[in-house]
N, C-alpha and C. Protein backbone atom coordinates (compact mmCIF):
# COMPACT_ATOMS: atom_id res chain seq x y z
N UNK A 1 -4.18 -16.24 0.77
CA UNK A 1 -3.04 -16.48 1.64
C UNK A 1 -2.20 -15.21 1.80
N UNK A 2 -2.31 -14.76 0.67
CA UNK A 2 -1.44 -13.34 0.82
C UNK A 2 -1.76 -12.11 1.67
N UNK A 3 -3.34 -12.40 1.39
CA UNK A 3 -4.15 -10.86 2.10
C UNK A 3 -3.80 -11.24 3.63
N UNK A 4 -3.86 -12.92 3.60
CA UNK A 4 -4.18 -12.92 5.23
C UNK A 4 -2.67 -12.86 5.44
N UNK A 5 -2.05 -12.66 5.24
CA UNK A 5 -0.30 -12.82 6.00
C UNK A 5 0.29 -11.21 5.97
N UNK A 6 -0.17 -10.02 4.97
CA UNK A 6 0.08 -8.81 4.76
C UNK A 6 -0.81 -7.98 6.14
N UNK A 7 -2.42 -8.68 6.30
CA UNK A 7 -3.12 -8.25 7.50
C UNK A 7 -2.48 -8.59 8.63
N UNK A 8 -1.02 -9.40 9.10
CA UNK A 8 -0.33 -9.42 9.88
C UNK A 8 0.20 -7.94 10.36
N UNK A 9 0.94 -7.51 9.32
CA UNK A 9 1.51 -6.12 9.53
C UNK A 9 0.20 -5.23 9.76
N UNK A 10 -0.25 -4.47 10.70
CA UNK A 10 -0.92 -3.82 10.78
C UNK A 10 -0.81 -2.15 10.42
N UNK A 11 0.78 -1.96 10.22
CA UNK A 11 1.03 -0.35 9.17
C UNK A 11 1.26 -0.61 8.25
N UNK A 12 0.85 -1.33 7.19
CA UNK A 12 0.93 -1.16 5.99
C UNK A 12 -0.61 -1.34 5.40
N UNK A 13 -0.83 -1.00 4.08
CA UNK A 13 -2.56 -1.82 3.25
C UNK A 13 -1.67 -2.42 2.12
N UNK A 14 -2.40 -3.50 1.41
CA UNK A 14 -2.26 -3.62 0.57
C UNK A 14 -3.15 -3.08 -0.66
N UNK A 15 -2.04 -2.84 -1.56
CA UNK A 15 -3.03 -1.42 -2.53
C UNK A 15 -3.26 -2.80 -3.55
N UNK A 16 -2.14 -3.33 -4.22
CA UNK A 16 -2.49 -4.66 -5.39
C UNK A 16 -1.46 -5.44 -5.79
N UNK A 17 -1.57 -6.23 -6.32
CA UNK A 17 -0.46 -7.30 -6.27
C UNK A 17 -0.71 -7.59 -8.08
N UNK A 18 0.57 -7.41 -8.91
CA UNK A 18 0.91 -7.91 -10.35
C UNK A 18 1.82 -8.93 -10.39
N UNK A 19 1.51 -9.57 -11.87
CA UNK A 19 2.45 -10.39 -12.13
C UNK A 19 3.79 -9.73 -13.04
N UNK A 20 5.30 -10.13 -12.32
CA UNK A 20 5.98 -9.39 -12.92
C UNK A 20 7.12 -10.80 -14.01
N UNK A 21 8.05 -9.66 -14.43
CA UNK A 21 8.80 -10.96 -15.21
C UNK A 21 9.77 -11.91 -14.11
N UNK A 22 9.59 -13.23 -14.96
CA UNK A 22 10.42 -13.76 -13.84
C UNK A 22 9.61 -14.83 -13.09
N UNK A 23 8.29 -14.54 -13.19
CA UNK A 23 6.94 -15.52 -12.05
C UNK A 23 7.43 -14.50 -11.13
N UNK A 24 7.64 -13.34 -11.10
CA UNK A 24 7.66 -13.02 -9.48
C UNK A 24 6.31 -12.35 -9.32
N UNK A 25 5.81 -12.43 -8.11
CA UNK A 25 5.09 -11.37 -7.84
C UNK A 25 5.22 -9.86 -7.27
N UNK A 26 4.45 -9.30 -7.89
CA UNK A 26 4.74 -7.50 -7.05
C UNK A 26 3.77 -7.34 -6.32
N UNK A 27 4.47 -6.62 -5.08
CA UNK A 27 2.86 -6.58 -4.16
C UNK A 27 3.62 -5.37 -3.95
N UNK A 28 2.34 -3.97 -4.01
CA UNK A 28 1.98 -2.75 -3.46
C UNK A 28 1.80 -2.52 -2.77
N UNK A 29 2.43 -1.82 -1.62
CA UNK A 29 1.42 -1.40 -0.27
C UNK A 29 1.65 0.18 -0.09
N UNK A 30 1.29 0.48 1.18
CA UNK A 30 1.48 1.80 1.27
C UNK A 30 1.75 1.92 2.98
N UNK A 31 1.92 2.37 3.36
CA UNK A 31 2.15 3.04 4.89
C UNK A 31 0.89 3.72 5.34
N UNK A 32 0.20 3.05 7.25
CA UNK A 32 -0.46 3.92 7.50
C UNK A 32 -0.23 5.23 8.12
N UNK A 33 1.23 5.38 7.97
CA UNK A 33 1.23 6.81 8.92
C UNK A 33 2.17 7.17 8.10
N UNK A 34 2.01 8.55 7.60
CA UNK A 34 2.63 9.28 6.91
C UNK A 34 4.24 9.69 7.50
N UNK A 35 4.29 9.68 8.58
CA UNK A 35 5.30 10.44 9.49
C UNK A 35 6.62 9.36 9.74
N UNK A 36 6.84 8.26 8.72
CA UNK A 36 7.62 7.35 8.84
C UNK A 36 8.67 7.53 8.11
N UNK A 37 9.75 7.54 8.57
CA UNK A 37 10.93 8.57 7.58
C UNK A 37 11.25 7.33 6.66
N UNK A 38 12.41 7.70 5.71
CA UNK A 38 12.31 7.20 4.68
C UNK A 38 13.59 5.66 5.15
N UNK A 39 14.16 5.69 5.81
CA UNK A 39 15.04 4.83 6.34
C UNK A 39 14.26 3.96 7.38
N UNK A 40 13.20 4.28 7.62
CA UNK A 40 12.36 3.49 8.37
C UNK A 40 11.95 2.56 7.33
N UNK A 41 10.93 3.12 6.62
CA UNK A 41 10.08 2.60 5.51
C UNK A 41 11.09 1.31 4.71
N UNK A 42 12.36 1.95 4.20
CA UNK A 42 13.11 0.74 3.75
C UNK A 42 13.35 -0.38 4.62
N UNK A 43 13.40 -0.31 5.94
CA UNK A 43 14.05 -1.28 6.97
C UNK A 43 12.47 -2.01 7.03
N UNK A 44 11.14 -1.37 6.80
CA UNK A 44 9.81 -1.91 7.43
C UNK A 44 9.74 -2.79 5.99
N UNK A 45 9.84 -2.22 4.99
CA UNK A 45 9.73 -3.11 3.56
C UNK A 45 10.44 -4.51 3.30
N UNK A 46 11.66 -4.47 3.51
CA UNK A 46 12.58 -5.87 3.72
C UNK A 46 12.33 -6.66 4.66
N UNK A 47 11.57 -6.14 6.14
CA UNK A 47 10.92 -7.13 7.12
C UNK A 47 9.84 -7.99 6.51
N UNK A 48 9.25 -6.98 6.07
CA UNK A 48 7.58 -7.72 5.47
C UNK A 48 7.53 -8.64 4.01
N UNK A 49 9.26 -8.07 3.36
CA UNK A 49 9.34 -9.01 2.24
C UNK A 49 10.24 -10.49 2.46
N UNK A 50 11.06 -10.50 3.46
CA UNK A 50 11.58 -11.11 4.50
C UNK A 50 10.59 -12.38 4.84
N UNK A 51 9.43 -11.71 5.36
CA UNK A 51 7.98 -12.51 6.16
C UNK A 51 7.61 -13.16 4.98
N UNK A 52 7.36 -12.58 3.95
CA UNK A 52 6.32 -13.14 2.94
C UNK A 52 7.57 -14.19 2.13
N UNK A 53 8.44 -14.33 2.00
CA UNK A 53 9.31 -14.93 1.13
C UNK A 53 9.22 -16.58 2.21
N UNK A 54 9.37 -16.01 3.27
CA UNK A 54 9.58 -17.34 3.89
C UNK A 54 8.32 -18.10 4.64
N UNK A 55 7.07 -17.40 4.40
CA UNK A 55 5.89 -17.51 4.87
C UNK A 55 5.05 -17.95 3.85
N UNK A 56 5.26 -17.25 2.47
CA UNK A 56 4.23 -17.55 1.43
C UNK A 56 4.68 -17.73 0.23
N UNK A 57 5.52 -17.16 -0.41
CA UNK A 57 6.62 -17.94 -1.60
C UNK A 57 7.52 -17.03 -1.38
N UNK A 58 9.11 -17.85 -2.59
CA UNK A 58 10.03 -17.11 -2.75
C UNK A 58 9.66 -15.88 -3.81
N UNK A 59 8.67 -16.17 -4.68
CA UNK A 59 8.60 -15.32 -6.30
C UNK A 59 7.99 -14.16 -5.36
N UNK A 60 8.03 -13.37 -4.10
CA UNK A 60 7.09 -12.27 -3.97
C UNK A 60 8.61 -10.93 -3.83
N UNK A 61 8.32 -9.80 -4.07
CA UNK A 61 8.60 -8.47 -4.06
C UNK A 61 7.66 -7.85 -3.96
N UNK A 62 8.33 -7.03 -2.37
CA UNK A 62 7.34 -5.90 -2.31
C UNK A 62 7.74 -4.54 -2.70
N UNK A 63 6.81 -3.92 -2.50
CA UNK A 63 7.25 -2.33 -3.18
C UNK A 63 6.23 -1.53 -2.51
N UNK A 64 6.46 0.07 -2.10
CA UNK A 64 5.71 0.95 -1.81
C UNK A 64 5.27 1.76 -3.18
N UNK A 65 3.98 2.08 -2.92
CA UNK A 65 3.30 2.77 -3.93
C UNK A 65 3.98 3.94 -4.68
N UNK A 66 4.42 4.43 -5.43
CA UNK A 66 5.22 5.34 -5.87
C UNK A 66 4.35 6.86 -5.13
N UNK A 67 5.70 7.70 -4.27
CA UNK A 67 4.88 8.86 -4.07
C UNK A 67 5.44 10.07 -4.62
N UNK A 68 4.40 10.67 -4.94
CA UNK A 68 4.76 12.03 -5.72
C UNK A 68 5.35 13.06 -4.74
N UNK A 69 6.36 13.84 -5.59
CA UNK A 69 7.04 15.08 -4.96
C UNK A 69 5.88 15.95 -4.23
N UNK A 70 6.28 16.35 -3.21
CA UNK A 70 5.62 16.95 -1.60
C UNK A 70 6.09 17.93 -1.36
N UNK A 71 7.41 18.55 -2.45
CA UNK A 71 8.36 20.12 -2.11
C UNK A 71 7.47 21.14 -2.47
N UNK A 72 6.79 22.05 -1.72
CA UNK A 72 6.03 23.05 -2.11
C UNK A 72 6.96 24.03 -2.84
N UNK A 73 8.31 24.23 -2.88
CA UNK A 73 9.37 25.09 -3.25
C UNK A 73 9.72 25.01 -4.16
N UNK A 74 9.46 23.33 -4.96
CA UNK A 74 10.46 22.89 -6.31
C UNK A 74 9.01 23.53 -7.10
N UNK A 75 7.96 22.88 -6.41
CA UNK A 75 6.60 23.20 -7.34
C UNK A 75 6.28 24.78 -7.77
N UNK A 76 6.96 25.44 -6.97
CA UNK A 76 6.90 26.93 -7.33
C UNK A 76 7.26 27.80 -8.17
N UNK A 77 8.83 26.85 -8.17
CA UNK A 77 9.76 27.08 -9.50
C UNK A 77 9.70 26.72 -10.82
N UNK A 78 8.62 25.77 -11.02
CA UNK A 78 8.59 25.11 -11.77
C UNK A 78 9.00 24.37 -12.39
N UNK A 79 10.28 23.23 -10.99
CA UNK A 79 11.17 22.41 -11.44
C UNK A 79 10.04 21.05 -11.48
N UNK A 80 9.86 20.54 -12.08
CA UNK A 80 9.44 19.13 -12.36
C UNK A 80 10.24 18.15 -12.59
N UNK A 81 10.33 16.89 -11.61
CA UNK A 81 10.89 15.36 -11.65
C UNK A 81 10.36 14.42 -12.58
């Protein structure tokens, strides 16, 4: 039920779905286009968790895949996050 309601959104994948505390579920996804600023991505995440809360249960949270620092400049310096 989940795969088929996430294959709604057609820019996102789903990467995997855990069980978190609480009975909630975590569902992973990721973005298909890189070029989606970051105020987008939050406004596209609350739609699709929005959809799924009232489409498929309340226990779901979504989340984007954690992405690693992309500053070619910090990496130079050898500042690490």
């Amino acid at each position: 039920m989940l795969n088929k309601a996430i294959s709604r959104f057609t820019d996102v994948t789903l990467e995997h779905v855990s069980d978190g505390p609480g009975g909630f579920q975590n569902v992973f996804v990721t973005f298909s286009s890189s070029g989606i600023s970051i105020a987008e991505r939050g406004k596209r995440l609350l739609e699709i968790e929005d959809f799924l809360i009232k489409n498929v249960s309340h226990n779901i949270r979504i989340w984007h895949v954690p992405i690693g620092d992309k500053n070619s400049l910090r990496k130079l310096r050898g500042v690490q996050l």
